[in-house]
Protein backbone atom coordinates (compact mmCIF):
# COMPACT_ATOMS: atom_id res chain seq x y z
CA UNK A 1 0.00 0.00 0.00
CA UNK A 2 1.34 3.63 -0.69
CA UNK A 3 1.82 5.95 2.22
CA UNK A 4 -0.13 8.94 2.26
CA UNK A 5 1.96 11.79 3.74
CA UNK A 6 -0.13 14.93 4.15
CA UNK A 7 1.60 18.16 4.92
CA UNK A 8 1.49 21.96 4.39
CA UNK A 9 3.78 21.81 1.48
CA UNK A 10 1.30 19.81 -0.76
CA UNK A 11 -0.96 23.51 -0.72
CA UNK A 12 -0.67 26.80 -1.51
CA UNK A 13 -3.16 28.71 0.88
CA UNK A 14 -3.91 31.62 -0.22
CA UNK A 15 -6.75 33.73 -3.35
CA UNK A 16 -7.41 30.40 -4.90
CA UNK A 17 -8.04 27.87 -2.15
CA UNK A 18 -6.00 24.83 -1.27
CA UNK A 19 -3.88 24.09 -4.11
CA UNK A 20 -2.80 20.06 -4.22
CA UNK A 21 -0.15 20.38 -6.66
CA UNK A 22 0.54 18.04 -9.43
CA UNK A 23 2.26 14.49 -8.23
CA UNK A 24 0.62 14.32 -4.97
CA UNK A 25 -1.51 11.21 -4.60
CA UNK A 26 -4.74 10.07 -3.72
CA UNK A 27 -6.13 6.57 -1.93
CA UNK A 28 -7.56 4.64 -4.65
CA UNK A 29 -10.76 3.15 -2.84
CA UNK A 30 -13.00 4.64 -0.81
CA UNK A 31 -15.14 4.36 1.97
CA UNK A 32 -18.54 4.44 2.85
CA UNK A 33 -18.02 8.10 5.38
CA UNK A 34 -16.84 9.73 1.88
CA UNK A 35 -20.53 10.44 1.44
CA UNK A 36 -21.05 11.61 5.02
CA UNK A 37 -21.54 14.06 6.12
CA UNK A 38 -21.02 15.98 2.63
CA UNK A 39 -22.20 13.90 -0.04
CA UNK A 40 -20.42 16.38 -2.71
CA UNK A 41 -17.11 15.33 -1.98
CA UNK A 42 -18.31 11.79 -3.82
CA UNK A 43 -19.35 13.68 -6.38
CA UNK A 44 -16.21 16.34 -6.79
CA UNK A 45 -13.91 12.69 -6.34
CA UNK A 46 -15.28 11.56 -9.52
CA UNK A 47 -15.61 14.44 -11.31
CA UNK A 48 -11.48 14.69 -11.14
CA UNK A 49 -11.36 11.00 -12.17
CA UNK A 50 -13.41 11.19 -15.34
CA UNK A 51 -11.69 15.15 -16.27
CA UNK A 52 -8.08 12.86 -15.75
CA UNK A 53 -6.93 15.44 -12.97
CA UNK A 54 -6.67 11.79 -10.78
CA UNK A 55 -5.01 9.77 -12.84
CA UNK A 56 -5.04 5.83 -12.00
CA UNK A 57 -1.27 4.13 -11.08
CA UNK A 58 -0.87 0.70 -9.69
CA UNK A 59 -2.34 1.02 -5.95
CA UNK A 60 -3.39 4.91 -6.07
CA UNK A 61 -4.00 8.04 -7.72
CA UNK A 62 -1.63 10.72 -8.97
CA UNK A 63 -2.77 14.57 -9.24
CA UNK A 64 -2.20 14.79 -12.74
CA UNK A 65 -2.18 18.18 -12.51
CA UNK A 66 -2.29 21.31 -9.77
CA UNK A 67 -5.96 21.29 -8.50
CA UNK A 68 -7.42 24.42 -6.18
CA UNK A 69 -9.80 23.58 -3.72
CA UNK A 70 -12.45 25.59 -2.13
CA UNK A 71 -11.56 24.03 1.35
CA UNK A 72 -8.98 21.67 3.23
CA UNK A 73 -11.73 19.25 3.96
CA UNK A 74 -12.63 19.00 0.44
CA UNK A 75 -9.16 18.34 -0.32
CA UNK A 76 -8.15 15.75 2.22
CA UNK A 77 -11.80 13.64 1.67
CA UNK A 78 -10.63 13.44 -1.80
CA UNK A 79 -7.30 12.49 -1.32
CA UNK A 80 -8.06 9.87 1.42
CA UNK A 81 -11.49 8.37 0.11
CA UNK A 82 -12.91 9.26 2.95
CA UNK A 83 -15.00 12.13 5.32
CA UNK A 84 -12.49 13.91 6.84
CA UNK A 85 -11.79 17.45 8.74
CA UNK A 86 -8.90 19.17 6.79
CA UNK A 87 -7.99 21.62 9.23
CA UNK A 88 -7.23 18.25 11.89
CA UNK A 89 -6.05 16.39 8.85
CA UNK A 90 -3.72 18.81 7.14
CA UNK A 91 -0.27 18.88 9.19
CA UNK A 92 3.27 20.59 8.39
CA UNK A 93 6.63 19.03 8.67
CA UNK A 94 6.65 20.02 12.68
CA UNK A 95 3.27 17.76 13.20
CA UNK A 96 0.88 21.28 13.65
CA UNK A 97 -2.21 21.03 12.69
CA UNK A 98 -3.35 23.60 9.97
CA UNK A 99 -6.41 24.13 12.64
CA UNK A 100 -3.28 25.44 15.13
CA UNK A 101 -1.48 27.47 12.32
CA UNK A 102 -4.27 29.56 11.68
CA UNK A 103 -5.62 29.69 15.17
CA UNK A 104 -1.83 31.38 15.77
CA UNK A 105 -2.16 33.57 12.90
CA UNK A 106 -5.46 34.89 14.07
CA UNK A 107 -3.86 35.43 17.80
CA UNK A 108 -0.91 36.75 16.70
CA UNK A 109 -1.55 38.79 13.25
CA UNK A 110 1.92 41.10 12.77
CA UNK A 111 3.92 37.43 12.95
């Protein structure tokens, strides 16, 4: 099975929305929570299939391209096949959650 490494350096937040850049890859299968609680994230999944921005390897998916998402969550569900929060989800290379990061940034604006 591939590993799944999600980090800060796999987006760009910023205009857009959460850039996954071309490369990065994606869980294959999914699960039955991918519906739940937001059923569009099936939908949005599938939609990147069939337009070839997930592109099928051996045991996952590559980004074929750089995709923007409107949110983290959106982002991570797609990439893991599954519901999932993307501000608990999302981590940098010290382990912080983006959910931390931001909380900081709000706290602590000049930094």
């Amino acid at each position: 099975m591939a590993s799944f490494f999600l980090a800060l350096e796999y987006l760009d937040e910023g205009y857009e929305g959460f850039v996954v850049v071309e490369g990065s890859q994606a869980r294959r299968q999914t699960v039955r929570s991918m519906t739940v609680p937001v059923p569009g994230n099936l939908e949005l999944r599938n939609g990147l299939i069939e337009a070839a921005v997930l592109v099928p390897e051996s045991e996952h998916f590559r980004f074929g391209q750089d995709y923007s998402f409107t949110s983290p969550s959106a982002a991570v569900a797609v990439i893991l096949g599954r519901s999932a929060n993307g501000r608990r989800e999302w981590t940098d290379t010290q382990g912080r959650q983006l959910r931390s990061i931001q909380e900081a940034a709000v706290a602590n604006p000049s930094e």
